[in-house]
PDB file of N, CA and C in Angstrom:
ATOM      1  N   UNK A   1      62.601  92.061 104.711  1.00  0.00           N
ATOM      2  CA  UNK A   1      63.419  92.279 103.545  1.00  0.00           C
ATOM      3  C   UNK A   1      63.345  91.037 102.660  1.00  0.00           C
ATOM      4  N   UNK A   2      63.030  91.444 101.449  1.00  0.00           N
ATOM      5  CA  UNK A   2      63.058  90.102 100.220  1.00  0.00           C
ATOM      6  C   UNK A   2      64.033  90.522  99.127  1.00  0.00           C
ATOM      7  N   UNK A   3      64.926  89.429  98.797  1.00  0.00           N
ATOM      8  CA  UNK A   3      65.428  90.002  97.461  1.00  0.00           C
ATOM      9  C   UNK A   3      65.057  88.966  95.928  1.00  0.00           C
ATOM     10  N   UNK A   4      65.221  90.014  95.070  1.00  0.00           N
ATOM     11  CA  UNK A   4      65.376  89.089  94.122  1.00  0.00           C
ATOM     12  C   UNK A   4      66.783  89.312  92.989  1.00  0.00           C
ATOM     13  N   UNK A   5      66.554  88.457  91.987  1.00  0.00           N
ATOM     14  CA  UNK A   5      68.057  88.426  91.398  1.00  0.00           C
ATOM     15  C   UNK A   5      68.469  88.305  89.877  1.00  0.00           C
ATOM     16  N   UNK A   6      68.910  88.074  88.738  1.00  0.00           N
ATOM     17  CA  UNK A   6      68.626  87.680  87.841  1.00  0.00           C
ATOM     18  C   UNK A   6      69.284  86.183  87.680  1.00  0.00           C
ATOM     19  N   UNK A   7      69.561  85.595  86.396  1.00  0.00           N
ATOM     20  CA  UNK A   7      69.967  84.375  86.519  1.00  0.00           C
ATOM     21  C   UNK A   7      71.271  84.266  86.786  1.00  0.00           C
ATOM     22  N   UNK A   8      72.396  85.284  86.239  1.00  0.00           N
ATOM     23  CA  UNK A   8      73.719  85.113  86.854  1.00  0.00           C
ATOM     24  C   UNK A   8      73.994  85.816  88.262  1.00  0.00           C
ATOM     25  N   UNK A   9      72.918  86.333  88.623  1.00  0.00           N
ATOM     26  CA  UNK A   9      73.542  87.386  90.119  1.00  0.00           C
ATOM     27  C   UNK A   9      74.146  88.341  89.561  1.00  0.00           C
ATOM     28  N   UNK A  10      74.880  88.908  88.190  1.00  0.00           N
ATOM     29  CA  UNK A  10      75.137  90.088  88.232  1.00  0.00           C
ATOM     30  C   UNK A  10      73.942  91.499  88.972  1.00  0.00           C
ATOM     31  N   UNK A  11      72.779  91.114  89.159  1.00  0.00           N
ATOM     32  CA  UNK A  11      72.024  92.544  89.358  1.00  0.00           C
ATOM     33  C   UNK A  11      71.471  91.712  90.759  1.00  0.00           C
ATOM     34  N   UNK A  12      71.211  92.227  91.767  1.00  0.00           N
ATOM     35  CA  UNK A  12      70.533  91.866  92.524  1.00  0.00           C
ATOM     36  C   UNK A  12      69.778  92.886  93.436  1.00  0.00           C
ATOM     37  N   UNK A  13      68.468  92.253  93.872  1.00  0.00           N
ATOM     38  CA  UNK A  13      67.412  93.849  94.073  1.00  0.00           C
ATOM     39  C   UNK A  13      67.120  93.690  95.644  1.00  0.00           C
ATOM     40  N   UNK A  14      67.218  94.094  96.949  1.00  0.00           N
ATOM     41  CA  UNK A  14      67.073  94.269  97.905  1.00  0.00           C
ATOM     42  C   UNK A  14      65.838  95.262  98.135  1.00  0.00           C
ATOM     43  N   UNK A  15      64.610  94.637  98.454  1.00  0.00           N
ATOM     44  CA  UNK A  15      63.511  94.983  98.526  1.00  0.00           C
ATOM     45  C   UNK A  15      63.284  95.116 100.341  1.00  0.00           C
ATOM     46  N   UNK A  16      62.562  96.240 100.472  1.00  0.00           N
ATOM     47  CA  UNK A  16      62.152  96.524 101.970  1.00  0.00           C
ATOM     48  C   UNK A  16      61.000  95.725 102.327  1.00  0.00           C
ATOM     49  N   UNK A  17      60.337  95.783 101.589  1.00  0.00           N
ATOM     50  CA  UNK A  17      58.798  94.544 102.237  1.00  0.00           C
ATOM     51  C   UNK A  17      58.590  93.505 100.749  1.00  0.00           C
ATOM     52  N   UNK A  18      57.508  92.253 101.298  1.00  0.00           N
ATOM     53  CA  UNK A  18      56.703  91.503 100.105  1.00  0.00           C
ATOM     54  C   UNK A  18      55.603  92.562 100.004  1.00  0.00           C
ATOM     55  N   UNK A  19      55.184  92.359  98.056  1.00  0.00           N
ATOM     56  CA  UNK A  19      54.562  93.638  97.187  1.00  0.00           C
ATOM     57  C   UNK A  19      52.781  92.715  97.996  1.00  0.00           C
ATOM     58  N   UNK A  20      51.973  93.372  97.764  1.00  0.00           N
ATOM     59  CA  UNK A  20      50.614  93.395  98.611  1.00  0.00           C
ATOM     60  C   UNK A  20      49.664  92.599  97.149  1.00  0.00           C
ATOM     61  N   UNK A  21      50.302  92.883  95.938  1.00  0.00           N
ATOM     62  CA  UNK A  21      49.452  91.791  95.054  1.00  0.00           C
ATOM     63  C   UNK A  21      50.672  91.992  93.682  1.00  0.00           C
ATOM     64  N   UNK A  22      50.635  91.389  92.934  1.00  0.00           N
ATOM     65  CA  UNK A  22      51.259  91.148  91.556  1.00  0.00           C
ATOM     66  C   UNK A  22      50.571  91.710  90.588  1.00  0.00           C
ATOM     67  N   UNK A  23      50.808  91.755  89.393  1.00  0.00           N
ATOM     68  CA  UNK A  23      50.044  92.580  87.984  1.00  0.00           C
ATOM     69  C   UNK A  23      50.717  91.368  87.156  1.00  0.00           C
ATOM     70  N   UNK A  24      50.042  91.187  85.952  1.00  0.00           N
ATOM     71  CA  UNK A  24      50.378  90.441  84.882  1.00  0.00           C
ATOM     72  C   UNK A  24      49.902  91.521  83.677  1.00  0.00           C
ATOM     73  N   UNK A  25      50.783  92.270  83.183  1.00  0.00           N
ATOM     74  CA  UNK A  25      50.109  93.165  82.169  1.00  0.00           C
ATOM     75  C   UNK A  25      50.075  92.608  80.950  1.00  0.00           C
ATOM     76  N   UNK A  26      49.268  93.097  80.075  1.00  0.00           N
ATOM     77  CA  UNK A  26      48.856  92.509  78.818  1.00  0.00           C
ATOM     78  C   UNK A  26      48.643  93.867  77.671  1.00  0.00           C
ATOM     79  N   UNK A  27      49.531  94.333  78.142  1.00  0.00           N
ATOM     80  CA  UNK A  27      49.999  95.427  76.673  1.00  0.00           C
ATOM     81  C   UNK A  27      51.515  94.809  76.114  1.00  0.00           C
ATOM     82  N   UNK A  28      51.132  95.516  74.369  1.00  0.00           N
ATOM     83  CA  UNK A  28      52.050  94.703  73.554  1.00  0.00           C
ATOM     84  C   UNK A  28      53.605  94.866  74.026  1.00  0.00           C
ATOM     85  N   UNK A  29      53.705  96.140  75.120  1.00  0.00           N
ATOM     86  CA  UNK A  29      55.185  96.205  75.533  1.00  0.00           C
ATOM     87  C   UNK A  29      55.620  94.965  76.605  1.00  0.00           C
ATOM     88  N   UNK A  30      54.638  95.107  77.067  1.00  0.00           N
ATOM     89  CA  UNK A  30      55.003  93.790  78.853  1.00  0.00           C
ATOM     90  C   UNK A  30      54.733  92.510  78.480  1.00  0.00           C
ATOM     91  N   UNK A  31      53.727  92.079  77.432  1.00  0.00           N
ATOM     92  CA  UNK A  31      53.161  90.528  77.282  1.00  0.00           C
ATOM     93  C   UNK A  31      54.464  89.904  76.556  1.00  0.00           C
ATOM     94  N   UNK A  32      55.524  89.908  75.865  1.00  0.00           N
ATOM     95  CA  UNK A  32      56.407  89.305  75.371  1.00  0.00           C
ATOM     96  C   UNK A  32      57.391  89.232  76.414  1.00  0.00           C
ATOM     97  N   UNK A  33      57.790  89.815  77.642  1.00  0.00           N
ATOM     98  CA  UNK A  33      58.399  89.211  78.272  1.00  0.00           C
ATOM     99  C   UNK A  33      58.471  88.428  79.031  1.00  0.00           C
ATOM    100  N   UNK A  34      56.893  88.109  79.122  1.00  0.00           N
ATOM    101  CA  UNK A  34      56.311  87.077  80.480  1.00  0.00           C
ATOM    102  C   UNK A  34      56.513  87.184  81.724  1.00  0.00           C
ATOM    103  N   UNK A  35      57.020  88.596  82.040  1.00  0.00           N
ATOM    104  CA  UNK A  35      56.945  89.074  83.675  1.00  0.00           C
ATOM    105  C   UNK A  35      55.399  89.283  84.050  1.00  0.00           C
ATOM    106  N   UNK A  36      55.669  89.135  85.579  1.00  0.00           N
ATOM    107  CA  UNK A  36      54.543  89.478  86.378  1.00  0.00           C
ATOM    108  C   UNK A  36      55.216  90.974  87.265  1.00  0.00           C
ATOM    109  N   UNK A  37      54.798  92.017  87.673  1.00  0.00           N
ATOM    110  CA  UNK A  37      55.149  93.017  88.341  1.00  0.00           C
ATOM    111  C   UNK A  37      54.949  92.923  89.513  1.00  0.00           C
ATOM    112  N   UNK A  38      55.916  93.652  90.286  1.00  0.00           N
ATOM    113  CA  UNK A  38      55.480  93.422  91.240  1.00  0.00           C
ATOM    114  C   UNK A  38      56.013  95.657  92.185  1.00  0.00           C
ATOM    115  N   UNK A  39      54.853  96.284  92.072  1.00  0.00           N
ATOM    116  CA  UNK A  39      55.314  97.715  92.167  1.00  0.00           C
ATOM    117  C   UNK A  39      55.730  98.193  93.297  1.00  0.00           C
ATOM    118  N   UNK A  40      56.600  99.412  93.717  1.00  0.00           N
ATOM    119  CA  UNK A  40      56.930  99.724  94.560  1.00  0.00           C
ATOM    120  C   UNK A  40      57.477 101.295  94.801  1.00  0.00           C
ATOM    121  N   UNK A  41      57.660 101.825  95.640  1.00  0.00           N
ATOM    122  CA  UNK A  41      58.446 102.961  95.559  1.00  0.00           C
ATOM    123  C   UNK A  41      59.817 103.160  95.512  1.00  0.00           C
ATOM    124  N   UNK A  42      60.035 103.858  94.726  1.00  0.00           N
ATOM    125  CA  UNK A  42      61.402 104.008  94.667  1.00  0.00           C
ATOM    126  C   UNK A  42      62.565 103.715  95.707  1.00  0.00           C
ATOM    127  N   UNK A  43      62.425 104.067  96.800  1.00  0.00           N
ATOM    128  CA  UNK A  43      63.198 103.933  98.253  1.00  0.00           C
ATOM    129  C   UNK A  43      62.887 102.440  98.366  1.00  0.00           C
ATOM    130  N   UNK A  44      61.906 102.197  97.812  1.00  0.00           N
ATOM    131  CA  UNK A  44      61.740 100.873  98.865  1.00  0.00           C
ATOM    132  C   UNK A  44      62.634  99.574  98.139  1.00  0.00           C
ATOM    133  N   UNK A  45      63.428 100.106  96.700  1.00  0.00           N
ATOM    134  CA  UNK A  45      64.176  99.102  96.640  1.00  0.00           C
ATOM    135  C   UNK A  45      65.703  99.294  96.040  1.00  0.00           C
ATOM    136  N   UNK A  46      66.285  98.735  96.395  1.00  0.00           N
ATOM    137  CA  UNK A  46      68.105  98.997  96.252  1.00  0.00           C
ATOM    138  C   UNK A  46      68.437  98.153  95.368  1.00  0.00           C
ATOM    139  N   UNK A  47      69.235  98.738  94.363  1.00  0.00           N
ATOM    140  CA  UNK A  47      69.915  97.630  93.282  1.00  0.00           C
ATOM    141  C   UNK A  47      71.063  97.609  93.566  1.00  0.00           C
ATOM    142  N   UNK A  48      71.632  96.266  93.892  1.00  0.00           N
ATOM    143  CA  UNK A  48      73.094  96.194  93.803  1.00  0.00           C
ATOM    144  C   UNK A  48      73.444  95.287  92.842  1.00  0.00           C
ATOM    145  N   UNK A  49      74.182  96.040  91.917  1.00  0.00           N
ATOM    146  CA  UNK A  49      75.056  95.258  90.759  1.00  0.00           C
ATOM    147  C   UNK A  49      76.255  95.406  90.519  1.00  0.00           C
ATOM    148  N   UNK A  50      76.866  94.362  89.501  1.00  0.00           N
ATOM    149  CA  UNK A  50      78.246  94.472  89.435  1.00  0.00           C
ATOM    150  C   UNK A  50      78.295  95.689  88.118  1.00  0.00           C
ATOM    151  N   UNK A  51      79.112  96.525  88.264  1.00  0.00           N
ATOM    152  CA  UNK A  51      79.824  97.056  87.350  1.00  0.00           C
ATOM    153  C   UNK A  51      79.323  97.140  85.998  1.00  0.00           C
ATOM    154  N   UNK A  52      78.453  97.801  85.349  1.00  0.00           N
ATOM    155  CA  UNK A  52      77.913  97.851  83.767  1.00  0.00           C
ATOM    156  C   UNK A  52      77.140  96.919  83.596  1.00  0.00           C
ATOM    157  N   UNK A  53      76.777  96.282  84.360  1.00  0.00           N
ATOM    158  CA  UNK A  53      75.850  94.913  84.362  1.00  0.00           C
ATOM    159  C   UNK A  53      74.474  95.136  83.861  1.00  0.00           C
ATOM    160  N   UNK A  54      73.921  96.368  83.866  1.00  0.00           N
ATOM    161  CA  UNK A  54      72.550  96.850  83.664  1.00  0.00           C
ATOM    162  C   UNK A  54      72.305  97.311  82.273  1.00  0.00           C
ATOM    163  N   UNK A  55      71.635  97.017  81.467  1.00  0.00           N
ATOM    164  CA  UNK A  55      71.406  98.120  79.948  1.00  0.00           C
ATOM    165  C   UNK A  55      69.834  98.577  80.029  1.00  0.00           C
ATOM    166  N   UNK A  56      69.366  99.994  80.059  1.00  0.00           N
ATOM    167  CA  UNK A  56      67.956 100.617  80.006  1.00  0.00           C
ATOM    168  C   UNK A  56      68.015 101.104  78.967  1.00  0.00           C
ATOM    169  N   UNK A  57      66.836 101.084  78.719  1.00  0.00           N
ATOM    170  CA  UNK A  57      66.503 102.148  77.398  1.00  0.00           C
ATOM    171  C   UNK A  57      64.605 102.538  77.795  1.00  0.00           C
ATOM    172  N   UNK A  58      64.618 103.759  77.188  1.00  0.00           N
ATOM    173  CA  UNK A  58      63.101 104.241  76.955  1.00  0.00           C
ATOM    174  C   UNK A  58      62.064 103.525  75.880  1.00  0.00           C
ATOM    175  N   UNK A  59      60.855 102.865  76.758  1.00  0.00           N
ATOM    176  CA  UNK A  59      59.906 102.459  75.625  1.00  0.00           C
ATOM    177  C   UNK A  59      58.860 103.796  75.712  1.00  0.00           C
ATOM    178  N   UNK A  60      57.883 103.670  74.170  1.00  0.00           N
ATOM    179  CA  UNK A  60      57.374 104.963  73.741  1.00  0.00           C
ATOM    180  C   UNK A  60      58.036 106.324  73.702  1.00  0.00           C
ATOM    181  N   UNK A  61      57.444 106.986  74.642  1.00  0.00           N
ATOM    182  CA  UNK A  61      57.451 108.154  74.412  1.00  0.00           C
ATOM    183  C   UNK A  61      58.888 108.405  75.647  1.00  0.00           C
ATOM    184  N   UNK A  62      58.898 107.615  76.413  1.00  0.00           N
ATOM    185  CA  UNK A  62      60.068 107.683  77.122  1.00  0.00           C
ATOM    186  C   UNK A  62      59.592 107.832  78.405  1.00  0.00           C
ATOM    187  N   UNK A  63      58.205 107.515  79.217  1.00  0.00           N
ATOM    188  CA  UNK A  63      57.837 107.557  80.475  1.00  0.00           C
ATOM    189  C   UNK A  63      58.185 106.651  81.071  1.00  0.00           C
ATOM    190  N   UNK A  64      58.594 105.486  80.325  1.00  0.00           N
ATOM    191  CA  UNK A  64      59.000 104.667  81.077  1.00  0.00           C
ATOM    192  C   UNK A  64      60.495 103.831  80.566  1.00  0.00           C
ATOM    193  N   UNK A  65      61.422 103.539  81.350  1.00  0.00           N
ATOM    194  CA  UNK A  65      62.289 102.806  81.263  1.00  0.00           C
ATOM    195  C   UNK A  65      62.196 101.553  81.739  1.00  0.00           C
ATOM    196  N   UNK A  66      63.161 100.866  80.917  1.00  0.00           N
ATOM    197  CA  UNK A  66      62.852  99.000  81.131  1.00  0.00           C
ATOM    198  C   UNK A  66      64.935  98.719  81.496  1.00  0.00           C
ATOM    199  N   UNK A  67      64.714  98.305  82.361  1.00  0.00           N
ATOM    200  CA  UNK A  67      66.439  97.355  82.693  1.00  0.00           C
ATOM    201  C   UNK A  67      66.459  96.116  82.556  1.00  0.00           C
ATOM    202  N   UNK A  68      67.496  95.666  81.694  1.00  0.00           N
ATOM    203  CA  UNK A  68      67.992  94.162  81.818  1.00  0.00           C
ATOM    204  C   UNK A  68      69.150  93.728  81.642  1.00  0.00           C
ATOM    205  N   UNK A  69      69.712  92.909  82.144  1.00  0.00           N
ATOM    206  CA  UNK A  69      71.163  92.210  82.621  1.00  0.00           C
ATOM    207  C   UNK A  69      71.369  92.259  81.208  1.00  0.00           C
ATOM    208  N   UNK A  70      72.972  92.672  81.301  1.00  0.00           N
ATOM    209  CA  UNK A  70      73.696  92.926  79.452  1.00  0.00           C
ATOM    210  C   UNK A  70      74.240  91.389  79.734  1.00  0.00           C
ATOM    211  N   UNK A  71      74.341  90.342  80.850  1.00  0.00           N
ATOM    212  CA  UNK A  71      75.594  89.485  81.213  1.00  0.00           C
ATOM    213  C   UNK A  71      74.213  88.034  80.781  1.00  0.00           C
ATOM    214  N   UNK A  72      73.074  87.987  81.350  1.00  0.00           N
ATOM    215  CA  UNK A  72      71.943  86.711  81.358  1.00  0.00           C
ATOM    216  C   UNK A  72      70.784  87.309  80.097  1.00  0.00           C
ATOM    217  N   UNK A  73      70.276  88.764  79.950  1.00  0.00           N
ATOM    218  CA  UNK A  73      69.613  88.938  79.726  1.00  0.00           C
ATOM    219  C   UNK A  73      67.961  88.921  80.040  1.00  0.00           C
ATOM    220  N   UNK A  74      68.179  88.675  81.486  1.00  0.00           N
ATOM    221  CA  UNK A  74      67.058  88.669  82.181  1.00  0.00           C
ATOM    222  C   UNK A  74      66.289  90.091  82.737  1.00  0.00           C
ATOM    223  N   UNK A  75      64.925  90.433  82.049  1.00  0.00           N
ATOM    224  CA  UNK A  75      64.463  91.744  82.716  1.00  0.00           C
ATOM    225  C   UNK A  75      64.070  92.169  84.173  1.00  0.00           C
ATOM    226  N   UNK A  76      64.804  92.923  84.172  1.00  0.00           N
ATOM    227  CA  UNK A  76      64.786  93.018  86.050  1.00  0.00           C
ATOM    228  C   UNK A  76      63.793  94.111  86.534  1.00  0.00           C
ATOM    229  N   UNK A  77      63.664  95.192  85.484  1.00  0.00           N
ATOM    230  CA  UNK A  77      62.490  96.315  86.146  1.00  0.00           C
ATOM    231  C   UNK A  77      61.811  97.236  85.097  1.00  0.00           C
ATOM    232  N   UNK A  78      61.006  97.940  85.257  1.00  0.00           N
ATOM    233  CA  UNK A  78      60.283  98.766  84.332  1.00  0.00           C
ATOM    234  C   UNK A  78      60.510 100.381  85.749  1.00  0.00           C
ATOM    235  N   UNK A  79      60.605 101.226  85.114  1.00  0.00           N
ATOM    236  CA  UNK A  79      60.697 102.312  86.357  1.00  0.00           C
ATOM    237  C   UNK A  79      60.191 103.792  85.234  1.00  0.00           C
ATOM    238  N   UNK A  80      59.722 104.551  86.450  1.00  0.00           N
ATOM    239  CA  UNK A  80      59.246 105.339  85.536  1.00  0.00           C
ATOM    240  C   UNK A  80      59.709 106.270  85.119  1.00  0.00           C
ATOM    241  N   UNK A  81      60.016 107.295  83.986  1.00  0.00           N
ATOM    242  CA  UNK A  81      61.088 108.159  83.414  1.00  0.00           C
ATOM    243  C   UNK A  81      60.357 109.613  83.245  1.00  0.00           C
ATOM    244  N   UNK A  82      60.725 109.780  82.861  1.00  0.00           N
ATOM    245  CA  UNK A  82      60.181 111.530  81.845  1.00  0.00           C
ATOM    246  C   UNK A  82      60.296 112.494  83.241  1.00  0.00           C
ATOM    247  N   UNK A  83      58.777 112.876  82.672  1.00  0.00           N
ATOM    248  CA  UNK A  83      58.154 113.904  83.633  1.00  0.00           C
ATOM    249  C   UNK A  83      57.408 112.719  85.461  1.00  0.00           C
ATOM    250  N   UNK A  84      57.758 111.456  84.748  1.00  0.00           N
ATOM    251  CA  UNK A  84      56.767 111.013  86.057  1.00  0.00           C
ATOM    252  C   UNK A  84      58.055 110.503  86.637  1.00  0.00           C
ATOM    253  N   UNK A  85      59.189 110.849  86.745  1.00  0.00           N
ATOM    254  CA  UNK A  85      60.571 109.951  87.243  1.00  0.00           C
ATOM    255  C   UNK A  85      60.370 110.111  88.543  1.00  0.00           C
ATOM    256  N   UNK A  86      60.999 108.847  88.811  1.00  0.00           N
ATOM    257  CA  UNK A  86      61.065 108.662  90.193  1.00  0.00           C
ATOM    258  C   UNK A  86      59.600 108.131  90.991  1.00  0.00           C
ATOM    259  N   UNK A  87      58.679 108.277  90.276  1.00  0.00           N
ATOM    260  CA  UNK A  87      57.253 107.588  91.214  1.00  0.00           C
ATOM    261  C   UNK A  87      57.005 106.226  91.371  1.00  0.00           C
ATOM    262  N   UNK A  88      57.744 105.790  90.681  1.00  0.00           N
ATOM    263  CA  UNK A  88      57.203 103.998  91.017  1.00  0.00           C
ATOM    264  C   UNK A  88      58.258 102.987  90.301  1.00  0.00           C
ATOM    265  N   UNK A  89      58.864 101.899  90.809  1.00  0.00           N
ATOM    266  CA  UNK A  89      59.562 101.069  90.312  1.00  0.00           C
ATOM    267  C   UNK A  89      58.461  99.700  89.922  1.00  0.00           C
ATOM    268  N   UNK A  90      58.857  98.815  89.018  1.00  0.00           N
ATOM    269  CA  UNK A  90      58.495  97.723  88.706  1.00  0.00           C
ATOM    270  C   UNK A  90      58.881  96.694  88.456  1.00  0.00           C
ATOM    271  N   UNK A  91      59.087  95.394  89.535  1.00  0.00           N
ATOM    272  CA  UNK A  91      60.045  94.710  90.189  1.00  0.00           C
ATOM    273  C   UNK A  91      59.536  93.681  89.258  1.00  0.00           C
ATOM    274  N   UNK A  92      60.266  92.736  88.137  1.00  0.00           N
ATOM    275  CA  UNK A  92      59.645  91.632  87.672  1.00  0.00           C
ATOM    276  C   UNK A  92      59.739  90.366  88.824  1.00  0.00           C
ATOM    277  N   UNK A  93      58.600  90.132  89.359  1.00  0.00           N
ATOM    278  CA  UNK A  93      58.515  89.256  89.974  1.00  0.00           C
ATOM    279  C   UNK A  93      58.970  88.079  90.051  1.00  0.00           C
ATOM    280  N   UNK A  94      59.082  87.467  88.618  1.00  0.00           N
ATOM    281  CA  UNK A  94      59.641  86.403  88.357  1.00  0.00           C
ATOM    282  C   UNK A  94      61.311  86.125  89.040  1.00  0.00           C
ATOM    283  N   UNK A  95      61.905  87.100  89.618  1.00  0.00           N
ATOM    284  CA  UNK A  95      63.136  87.281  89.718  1.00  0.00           C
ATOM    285  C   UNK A  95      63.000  86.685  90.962  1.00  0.00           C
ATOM    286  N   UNK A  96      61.981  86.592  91.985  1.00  0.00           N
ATOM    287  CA  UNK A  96      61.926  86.185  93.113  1.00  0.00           C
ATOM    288  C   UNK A  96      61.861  84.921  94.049  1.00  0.00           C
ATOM    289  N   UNK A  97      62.409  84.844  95.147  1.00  0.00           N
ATOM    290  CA  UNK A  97      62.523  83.520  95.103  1.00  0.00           C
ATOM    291  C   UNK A  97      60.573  82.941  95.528  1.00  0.00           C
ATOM    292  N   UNK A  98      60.432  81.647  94.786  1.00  0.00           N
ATOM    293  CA  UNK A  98      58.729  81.356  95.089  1.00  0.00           C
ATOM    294  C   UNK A  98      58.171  81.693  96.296  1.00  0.00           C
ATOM    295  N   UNK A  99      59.005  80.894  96.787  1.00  0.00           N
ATOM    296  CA  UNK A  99      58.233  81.229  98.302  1.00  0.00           C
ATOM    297  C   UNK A  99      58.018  82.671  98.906  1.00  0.00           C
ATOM    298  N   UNK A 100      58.480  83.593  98.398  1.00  0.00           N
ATOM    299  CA  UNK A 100      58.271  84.600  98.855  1.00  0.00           C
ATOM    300  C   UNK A 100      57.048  85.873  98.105  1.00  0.00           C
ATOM    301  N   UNK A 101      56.912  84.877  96.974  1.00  0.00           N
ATOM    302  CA  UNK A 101      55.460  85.199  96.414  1.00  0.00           C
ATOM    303  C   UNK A 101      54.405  84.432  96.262  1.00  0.00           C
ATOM    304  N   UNK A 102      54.719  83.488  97.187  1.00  0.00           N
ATOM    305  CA  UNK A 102      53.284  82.185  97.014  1.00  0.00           C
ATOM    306  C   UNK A 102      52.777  82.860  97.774  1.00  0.00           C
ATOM    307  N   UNK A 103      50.955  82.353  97.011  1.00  0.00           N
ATOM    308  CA  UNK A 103      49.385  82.936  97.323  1.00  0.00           C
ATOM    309  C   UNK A 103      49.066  84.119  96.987  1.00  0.00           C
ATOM    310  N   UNK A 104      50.057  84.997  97.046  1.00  0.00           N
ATOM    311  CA  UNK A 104      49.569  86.666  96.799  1.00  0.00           C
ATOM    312  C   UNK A 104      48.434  86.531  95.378  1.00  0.00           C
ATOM    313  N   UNK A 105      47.730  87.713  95.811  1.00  0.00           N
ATOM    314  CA  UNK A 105      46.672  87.875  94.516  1.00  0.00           C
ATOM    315  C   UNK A 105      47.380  88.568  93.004  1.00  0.00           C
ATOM    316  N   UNK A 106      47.081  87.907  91.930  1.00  0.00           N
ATOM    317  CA  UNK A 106      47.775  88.015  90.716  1.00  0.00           C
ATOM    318  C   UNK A 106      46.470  89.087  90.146  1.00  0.00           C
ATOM    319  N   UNK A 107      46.781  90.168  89.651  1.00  0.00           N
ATOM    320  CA  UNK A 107      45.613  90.807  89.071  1.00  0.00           C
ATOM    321  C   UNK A 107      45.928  90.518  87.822  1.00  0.00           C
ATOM    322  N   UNK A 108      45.080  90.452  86.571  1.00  0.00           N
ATOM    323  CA  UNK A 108      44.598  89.495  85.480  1.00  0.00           C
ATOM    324  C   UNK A 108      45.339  90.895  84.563  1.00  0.00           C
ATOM    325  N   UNK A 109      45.680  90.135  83.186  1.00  0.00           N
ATOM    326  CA  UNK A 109      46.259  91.058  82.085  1.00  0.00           C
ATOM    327  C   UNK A 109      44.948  92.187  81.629  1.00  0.00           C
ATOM    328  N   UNK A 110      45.270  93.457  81.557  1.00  0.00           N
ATOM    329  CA  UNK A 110      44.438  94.512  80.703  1.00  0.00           C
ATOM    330  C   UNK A 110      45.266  94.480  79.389  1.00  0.00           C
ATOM    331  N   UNK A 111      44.366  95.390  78.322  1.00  0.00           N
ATOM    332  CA  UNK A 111      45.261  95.636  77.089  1.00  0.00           C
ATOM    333  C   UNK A 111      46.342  97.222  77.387  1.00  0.00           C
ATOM    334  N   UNK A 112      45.918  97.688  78.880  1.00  0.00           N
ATOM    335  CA  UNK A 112      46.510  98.890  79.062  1.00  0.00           C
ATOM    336  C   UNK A 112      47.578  98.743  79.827  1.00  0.00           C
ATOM    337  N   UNK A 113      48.586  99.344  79.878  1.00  0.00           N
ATOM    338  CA  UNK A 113      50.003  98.820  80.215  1.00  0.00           C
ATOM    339  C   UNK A 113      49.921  99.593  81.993  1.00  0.00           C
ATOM    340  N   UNK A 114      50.071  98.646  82.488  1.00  0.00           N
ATOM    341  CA  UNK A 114      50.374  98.598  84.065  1.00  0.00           C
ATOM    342  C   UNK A 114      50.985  99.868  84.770  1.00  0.00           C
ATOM    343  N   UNK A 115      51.764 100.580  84.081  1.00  0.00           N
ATOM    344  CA  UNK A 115      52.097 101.901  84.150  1.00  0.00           C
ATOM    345  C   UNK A 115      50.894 102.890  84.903  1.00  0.00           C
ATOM    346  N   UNK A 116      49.620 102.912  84.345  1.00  0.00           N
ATOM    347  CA  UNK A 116      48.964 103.845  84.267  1.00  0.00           C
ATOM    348  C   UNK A 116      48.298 103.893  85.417  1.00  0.00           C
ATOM    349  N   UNK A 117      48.331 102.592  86.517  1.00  0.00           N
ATOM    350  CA  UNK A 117      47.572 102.340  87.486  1.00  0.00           C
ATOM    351  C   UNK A 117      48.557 101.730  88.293  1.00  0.00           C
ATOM    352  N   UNK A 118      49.626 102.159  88.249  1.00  0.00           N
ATOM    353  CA  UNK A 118      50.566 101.690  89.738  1.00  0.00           C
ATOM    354  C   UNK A 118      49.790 102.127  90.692  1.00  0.00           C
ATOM    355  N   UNK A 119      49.858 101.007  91.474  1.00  0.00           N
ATOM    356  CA  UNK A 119      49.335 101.441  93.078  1.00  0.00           C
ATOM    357  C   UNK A 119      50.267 100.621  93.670  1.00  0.00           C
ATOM    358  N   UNK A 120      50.258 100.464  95.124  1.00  0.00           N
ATOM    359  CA  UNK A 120      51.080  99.756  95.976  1.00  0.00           C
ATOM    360  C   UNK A 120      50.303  99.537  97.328  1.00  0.00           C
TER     361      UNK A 120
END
């Protein structure tokens, strides 16, 4: 079990295993926040937060939703919406503590948004 957190601890993410490699995406939605991903299945991770602590909204067309702390403003996940809901969460890595992502393999930015090639 690994968790990660945002900067005040209002959101905190209880993960079942460490992710098998990282993504750094490089589409115009993901490159301004400077996360690295880190994907997973839905089950495999639990959010516990305080009370309204979370604000999502739909980017594009609405396949995907993005969460971030209304309290630090730190982005905590990308998850997938619409018709593909429920197939894959996207853990910003950065939330994690180092050591629990040192060495893993970082796969390099595409211009195509990380979405399209979740694997785990």
């Amino acid at each position: 079990m690994i968790y990660a957190h945002c900067h005040c601890r209002a959101i905190i993410l209880e993960i079942s295993a460490q992710p098998r490699f990282l993504k750094e995406c490089g589409c115009k939605t993901c490159r301004p926040y400077g996360a690295i991903w880190a994907h997973y299945r839905p089950q495999e991770v639990r959010f516990i937060q305080t009370p309204g602590a979370s604000n999502s909204y739909p980017l594009g067309d609405g396949t995907i939703m993005i969460r971030h702390c209304k309290i630090c403003g730190c982005t905590i996940d990308l998850e997938s919406g619409g018709e593909m809901r429920q197939s894959w969460v996207a853990v910003n890595a950065r939330l994690f503590e180092p050591d629990d992502i040192v060495g893993l393999p970082v796969k390099t930015p595409t211009l195509s948004c990380h979405a399209e090639s979740a694997s785990f």
